[in-house]
N, C-alpha and C. Protein backbone atom coordinates (compact mmCIF):
# COMPACT_ATOMS: atom_id res chain seq x y z
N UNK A 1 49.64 295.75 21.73
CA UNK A 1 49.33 294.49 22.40
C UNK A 1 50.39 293.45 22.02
N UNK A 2 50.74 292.54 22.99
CA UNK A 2 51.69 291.81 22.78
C UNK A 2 51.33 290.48 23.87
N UNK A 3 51.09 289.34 23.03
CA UNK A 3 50.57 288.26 23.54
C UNK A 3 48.91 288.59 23.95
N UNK A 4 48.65 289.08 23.44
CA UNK A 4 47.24 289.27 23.88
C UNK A 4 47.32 290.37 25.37
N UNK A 5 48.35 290.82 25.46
CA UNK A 5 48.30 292.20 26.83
C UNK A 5 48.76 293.49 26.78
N UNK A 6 48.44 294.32 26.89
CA UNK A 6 48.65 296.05 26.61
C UNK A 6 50.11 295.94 27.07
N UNK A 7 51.04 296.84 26.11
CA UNK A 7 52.20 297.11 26.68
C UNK A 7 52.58 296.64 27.86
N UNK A 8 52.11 297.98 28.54
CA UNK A 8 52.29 297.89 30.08
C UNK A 8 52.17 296.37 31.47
N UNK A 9 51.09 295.76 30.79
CA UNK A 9 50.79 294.57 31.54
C UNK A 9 52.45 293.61 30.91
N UNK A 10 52.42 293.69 29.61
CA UNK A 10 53.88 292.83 29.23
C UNK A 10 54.92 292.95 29.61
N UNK A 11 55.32 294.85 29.68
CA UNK A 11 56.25 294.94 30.42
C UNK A 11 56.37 294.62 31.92
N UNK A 12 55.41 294.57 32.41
CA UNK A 12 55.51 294.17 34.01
C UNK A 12 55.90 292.68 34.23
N UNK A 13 54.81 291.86 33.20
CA UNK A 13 55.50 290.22 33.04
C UNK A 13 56.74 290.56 32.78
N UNK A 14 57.42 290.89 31.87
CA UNK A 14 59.19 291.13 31.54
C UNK A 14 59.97 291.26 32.92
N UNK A 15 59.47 292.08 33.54
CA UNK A 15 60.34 292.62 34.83
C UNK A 15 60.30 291.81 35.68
N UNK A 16 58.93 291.37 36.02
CA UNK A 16 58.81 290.37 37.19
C UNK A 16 59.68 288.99 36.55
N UNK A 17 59.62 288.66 35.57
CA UNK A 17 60.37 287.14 35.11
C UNK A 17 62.04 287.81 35.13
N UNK A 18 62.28 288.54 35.35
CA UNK A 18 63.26 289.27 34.92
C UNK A 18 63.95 289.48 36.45
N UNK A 19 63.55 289.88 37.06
CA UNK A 19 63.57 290.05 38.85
C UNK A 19 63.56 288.55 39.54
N UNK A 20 63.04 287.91 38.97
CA UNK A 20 62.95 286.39 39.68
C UNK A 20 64.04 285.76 39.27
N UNK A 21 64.58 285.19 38.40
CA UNK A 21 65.61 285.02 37.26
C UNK A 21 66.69 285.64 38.14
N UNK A 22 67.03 286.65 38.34
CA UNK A 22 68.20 287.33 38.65
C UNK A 22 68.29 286.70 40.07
N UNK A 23 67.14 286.96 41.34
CA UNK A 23 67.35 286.52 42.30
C UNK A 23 67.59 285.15 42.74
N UNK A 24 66.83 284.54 41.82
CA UNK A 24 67.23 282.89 41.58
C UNK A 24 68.68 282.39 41.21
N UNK A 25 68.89 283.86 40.45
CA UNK A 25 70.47 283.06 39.92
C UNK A 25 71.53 283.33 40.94
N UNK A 26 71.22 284.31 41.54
CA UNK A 26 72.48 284.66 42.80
C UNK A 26 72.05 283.52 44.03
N UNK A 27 71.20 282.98 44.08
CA UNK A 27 71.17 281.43 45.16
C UNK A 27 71.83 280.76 44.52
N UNK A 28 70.95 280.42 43.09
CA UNK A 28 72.20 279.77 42.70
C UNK A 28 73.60 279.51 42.98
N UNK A 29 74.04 280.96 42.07
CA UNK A 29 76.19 281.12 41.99
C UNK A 29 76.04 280.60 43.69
N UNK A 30 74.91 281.07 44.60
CA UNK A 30 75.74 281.00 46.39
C UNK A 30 75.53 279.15 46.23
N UNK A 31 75.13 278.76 45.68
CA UNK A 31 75.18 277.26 45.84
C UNK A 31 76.13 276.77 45.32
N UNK A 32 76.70 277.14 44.16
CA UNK A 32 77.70 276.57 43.38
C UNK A 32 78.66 277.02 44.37
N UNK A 33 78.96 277.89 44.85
CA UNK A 33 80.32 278.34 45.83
C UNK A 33 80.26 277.52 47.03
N UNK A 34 79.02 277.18 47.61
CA UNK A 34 79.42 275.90 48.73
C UNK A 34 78.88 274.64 47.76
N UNK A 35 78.71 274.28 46.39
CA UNK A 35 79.02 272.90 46.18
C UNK A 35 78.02 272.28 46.40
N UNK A 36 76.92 272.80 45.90
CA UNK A 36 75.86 272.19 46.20
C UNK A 36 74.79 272.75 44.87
N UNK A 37 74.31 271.26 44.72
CA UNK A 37 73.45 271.60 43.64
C UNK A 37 71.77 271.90 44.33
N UNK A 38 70.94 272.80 43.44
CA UNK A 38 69.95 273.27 44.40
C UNK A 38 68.68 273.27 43.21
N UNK A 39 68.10 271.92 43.35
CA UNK A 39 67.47 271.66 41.99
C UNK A 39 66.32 272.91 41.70
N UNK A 40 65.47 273.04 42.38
CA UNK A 40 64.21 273.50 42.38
C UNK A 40 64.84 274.95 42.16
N UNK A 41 65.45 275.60 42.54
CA UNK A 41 65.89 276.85 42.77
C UNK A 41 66.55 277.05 41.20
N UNK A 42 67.43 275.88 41.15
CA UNK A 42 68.09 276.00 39.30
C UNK A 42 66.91 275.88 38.11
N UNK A 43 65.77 275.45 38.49
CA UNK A 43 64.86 275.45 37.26
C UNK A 43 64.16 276.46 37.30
N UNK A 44 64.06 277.26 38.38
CA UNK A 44 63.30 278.34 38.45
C UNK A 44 64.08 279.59 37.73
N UNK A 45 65.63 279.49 38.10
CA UNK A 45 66.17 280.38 37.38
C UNK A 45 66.27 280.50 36.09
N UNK A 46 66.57 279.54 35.56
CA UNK A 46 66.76 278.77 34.16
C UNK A 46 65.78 279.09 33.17
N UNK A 47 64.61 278.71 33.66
CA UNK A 47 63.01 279.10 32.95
C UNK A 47 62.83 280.28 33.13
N UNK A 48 63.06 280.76 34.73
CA UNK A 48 62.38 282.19 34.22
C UNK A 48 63.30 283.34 33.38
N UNK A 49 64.77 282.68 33.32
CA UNK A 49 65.73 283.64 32.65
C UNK A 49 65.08 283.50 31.24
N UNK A 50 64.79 282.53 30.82
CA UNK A 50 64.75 281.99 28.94
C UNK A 50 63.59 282.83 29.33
N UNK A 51 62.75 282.72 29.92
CA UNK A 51 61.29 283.55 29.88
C UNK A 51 61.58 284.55 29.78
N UNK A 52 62.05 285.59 30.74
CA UNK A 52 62.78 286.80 30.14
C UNK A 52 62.99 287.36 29.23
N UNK A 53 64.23 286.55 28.46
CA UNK A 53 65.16 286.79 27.42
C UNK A 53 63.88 286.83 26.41
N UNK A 54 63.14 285.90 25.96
CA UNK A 54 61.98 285.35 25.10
C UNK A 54 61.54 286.48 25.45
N UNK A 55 61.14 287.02 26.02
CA UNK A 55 59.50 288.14 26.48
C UNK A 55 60.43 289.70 25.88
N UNK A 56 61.57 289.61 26.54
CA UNK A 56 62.32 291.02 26.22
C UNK A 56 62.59 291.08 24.62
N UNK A 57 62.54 289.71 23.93
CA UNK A 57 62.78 289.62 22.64
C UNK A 57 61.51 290.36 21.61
N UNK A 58 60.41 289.98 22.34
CA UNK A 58 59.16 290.21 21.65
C UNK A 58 58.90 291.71 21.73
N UNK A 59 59.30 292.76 22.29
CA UNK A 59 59.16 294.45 22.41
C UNK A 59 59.36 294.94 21.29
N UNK A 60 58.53 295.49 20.71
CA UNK A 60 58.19 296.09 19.27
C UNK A 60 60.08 297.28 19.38
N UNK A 61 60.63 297.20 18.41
CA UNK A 61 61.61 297.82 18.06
C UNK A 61 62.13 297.92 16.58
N UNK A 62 62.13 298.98 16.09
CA UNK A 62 62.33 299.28 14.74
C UNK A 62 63.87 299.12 14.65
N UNK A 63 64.73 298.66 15.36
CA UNK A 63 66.21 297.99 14.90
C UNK A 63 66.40 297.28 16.61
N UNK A 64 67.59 296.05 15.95
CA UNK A 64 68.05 295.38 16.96
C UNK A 64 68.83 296.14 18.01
N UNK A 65 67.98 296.23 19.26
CA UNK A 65 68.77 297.26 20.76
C UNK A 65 69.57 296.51 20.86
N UNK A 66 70.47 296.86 22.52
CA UNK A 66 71.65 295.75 22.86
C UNK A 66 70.72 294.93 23.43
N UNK A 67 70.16 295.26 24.39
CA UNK A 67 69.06 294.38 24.91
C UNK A 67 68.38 293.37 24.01
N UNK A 68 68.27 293.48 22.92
CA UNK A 68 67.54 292.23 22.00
C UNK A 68 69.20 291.69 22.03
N UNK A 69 69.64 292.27 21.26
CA UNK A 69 71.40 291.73 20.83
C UNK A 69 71.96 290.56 22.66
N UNK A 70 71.56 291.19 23.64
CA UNK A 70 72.19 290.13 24.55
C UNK A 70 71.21 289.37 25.10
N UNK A 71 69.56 289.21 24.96
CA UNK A 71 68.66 288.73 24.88
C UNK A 71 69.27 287.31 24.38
N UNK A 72 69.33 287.78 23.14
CA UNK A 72 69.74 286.32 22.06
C UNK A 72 71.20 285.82 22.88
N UNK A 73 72.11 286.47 22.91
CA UNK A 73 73.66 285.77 23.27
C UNK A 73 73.03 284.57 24.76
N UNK A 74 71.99 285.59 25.55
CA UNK A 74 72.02 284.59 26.78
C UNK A 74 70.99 284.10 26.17
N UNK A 75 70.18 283.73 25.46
CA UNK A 75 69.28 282.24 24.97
C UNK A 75 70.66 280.94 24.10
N UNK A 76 71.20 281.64 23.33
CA UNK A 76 72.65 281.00 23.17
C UNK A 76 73.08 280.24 23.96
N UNK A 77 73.49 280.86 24.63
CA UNK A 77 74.07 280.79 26.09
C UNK A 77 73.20 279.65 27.01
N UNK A 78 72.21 279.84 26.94
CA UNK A 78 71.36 278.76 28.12
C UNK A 78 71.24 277.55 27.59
N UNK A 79 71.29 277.28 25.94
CA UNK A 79 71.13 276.01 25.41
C UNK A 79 72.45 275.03 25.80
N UNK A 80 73.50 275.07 25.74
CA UNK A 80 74.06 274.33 26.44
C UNK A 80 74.42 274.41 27.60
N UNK A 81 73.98 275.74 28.47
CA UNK A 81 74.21 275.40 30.22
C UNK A 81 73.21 274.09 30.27
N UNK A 82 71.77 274.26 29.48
CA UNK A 82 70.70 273.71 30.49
C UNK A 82 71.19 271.90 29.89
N UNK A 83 71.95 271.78 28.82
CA UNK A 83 72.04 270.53 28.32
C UNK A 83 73.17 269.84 29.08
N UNK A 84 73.98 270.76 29.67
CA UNK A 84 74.92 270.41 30.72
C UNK A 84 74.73 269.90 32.17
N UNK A 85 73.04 270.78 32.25
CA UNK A 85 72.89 270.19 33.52
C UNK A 85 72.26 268.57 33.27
N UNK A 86 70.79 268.85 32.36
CA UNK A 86 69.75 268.06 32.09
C UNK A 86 70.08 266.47 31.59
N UNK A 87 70.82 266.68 30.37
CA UNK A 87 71.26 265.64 29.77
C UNK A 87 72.88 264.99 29.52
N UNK A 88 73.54 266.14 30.48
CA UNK A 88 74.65 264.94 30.41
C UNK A 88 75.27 265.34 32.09
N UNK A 89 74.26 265.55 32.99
CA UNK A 89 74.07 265.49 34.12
C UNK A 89 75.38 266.18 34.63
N UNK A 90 76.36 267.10 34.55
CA UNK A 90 77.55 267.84 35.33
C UNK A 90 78.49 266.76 35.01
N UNK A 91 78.57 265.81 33.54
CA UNK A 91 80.06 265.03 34.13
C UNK A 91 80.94 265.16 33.34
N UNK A 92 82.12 265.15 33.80
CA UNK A 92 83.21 265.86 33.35
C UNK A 92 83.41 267.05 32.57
N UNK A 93 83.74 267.39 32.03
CA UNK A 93 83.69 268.82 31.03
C UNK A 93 81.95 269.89 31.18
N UNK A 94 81.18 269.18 31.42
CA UNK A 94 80.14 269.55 31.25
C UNK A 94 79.62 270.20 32.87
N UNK A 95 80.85 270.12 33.32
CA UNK A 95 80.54 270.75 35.13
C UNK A 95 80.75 272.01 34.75
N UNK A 96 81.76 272.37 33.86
CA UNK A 96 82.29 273.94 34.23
C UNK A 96 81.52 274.37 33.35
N UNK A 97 81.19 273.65 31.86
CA UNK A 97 80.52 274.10 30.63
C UNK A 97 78.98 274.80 31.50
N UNK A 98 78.49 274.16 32.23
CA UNK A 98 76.95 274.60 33.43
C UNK A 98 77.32 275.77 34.29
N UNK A 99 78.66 275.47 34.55
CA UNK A 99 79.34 276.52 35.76
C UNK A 99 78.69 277.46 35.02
N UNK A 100 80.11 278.43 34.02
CA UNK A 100 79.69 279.04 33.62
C UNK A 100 79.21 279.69 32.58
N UNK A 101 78.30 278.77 32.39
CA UNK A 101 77.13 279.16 31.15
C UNK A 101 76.08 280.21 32.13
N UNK A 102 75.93 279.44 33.47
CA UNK A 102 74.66 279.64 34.34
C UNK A 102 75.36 281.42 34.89
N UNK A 103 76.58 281.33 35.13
CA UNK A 103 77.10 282.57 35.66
C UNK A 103 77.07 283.34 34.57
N UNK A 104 77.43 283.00 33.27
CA UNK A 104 77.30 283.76 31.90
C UNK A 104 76.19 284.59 31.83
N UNK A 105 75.02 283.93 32.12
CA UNK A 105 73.51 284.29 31.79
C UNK A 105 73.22 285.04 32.61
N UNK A 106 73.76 284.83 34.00
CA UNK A 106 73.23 285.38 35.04
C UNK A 106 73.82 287.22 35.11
N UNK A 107 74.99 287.12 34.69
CA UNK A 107 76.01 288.30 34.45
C UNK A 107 75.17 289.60 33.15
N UNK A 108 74.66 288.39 32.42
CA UNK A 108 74.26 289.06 30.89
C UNK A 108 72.81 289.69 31.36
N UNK A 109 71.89 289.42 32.87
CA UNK A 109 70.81 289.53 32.99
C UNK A 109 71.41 291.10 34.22
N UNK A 110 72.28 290.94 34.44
CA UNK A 110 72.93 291.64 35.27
C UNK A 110 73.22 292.72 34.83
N UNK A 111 73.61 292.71 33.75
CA UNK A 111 74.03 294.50 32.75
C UNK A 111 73.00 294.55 31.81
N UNK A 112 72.03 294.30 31.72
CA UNK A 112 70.79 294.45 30.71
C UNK A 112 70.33 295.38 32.22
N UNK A 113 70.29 294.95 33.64
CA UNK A 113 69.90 295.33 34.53
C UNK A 113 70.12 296.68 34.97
N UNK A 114 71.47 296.72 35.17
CA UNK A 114 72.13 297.86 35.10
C UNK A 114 71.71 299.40 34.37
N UNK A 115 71.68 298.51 33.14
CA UNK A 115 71.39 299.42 32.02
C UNK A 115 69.78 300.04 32.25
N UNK A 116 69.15 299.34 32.84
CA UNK A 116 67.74 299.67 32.82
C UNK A 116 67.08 300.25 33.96
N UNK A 117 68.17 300.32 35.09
CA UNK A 117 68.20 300.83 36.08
C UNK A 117 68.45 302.36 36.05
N UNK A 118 69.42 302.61 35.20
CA UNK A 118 70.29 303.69 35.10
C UNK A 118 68.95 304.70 34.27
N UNK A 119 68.40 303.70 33.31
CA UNK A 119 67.53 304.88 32.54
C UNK A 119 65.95 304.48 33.06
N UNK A 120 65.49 304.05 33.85
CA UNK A 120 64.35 304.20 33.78
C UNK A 120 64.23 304.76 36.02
N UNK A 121 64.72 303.95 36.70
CA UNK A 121 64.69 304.69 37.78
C UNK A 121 65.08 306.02 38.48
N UNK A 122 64.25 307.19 38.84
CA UNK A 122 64.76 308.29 38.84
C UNK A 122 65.51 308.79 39.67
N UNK A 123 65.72 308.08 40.92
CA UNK A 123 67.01 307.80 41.67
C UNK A 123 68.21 308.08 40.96
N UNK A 124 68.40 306.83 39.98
CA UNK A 124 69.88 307.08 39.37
C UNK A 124 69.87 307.90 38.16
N UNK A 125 68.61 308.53 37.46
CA UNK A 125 68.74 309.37 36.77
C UNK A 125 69.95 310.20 36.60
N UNK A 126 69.67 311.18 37.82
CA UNK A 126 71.02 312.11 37.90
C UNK A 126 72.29 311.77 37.66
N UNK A 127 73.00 310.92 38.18
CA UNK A 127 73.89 310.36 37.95
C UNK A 127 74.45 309.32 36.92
N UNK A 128 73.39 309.28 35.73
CA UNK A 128 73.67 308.34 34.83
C UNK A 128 74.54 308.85 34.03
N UNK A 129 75.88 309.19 34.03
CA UNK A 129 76.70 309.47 33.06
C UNK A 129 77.54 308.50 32.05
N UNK A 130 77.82 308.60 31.31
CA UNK A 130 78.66 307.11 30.63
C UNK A 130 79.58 306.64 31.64
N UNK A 131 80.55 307.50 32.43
CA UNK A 131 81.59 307.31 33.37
C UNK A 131 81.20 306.48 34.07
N UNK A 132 79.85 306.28 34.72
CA UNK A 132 79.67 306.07 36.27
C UNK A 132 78.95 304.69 35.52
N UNK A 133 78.09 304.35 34.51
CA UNK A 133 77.57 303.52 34.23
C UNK A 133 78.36 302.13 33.61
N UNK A 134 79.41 302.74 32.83
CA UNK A 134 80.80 301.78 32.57
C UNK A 134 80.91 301.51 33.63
N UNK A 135 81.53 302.23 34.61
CA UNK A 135 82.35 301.85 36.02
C UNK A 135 81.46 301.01 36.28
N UNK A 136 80.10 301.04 37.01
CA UNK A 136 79.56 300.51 37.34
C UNK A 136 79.76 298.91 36.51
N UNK A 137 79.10 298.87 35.24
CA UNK A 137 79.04 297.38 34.89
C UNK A 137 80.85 296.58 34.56
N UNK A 138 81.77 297.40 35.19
CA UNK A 138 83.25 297.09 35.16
C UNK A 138 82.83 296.24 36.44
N UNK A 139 82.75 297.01 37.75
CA UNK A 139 82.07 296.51 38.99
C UNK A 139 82.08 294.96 38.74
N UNK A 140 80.56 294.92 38.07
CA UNK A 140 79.95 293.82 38.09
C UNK A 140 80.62 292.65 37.07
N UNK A 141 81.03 293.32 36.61
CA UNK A 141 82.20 292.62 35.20
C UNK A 141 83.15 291.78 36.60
N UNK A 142 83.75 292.39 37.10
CA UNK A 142 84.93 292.11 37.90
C UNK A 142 84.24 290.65 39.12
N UNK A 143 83.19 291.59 39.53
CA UNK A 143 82.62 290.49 40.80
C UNK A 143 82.11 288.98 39.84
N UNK A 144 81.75 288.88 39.10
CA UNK A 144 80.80 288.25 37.97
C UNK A 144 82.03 286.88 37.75
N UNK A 145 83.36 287.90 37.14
CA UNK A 145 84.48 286.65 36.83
C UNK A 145 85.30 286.44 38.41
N UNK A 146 85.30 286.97 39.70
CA UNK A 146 85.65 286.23 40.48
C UNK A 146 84.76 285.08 40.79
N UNK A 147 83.01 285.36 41.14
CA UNK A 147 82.36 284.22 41.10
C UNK A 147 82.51 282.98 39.96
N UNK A 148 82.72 283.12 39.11
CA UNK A 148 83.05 282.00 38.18
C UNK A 148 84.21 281.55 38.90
N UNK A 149 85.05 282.42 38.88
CA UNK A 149 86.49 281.26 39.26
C UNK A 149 86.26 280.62 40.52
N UNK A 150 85.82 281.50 41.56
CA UNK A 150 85.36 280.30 42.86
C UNK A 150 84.78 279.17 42.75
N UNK A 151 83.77 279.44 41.56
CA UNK A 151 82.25 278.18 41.06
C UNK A 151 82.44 277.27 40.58
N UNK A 152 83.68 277.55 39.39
CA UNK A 152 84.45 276.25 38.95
C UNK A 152 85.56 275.38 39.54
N UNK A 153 85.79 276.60 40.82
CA UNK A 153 86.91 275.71 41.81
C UNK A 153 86.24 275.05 42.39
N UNK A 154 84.90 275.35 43.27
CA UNK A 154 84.59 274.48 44.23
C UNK A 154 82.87 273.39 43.72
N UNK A 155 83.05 274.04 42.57
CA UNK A 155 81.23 273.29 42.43
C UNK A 155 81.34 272.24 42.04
N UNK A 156 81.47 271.01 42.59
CA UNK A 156 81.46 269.82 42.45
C UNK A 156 80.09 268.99 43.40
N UNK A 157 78.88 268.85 42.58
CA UNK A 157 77.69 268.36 43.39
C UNK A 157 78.28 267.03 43.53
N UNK A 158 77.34 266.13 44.29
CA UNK A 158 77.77 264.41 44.53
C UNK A 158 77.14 263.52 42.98
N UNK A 159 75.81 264.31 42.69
CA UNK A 159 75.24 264.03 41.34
C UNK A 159 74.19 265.09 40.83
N UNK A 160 73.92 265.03 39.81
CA UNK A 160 72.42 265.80 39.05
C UNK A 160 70.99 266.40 40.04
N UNK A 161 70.73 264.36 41.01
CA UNK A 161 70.11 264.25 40.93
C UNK A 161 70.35 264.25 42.95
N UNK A 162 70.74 263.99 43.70
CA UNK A 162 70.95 263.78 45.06
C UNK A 162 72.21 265.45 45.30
N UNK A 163 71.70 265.55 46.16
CA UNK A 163 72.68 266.66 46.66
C UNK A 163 73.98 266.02 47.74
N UNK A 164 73.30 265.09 48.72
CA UNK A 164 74.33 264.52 49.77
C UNK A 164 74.43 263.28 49.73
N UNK A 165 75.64 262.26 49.69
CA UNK A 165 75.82 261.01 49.91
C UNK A 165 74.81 260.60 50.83
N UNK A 166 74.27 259.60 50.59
CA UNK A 166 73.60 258.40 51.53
C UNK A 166 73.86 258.25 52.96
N UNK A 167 73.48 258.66 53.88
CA UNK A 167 73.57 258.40 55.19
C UNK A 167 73.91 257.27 55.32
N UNK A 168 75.23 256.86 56.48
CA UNK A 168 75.05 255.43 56.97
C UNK A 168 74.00 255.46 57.61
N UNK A 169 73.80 254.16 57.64
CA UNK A 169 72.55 253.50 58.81
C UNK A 169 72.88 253.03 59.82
N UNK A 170 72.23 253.63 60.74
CA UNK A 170 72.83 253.19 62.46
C UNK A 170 72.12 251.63 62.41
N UNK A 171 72.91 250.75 63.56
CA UNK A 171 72.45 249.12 63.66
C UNK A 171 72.11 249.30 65.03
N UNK A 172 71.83 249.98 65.59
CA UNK A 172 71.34 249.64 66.96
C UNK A 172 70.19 249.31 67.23
């Protein structure tokens, strides 16, 4: 039991916060690439990633897995994305420091993914060889740092808190 729920019920919370998190974060990166901040969508990712990371932390294990080991790097990791967004609102230095902290986390939720794909779905069973599973998170390694470099080229919101300048006002 863990939090008061049988294994199984915990692991399903894990996955589902874990599945939301991930899909949240790829709206995300697609927001940061057209430059747009996407509030509701960034707190959902944000929380449910730390939720995650937190929940995947708590799995009874008689030594530290990689999965605990990058658990912790992306809770690391989220304390100053989320202070980048929250409290010193994207300005100056603290745009790219959010960039990619948020792509950091999102990448780190990405090969924990991988990894858990490879050994627990029986689809990719067969094919889980070290070869194909490196390659694979090389893949995502590769796509992961082109999205950063687009995110920090173009992610410039108007503020924190407004996504689009102020409409003029028609006088007619």
């Amino acid at each position: 039991m863990i939090l008061g729920m049988s294994l199984a019920a915990f692991t399903t919370l894990h996955v589902v916060l874990s599945l939301i998190g991930l899909g949240a974060g790829l709206v995300v990166a697609g927001g940061m690439i057209a430059s747009r901040l996407l509030p509701g969508i960034t707190v959902l990712f944000l929380s449910s990633t730390l939720l995650a990371n937190l929940t995947g932390l708590m799995f009874p294990s008689a030594r530290l897995a990689l999965g605990h080991q990058l658990g912790l790097v992306s809770v690391l990791v989220l304390l100053p994305t989320a202070a980048a967004l929250c409290l010193h609102r994207l300005a100056g230095a603290w745009r790219w420091i959010y960039t990619t902290g948020a792509l950091g986390v999102l990448w780190l939720n990405g090969v924990i993914a991988v990894f858990q794909a490879f050994a627990k779905l029986a689809v990719l069973r067969p094919v889980a060889q070290p070869e194909i599973i490196y390659a694979t998170q090389l893949v995502l390694s590769l796509v992961f740092a082109g999205l950063a470099v687009l995110a920090v080229r173009r992610f410039r919101p108007c503020s924190a808190v407004s996504q689009a300048p102020p409409r003029p006002v028609a006088l007619s």
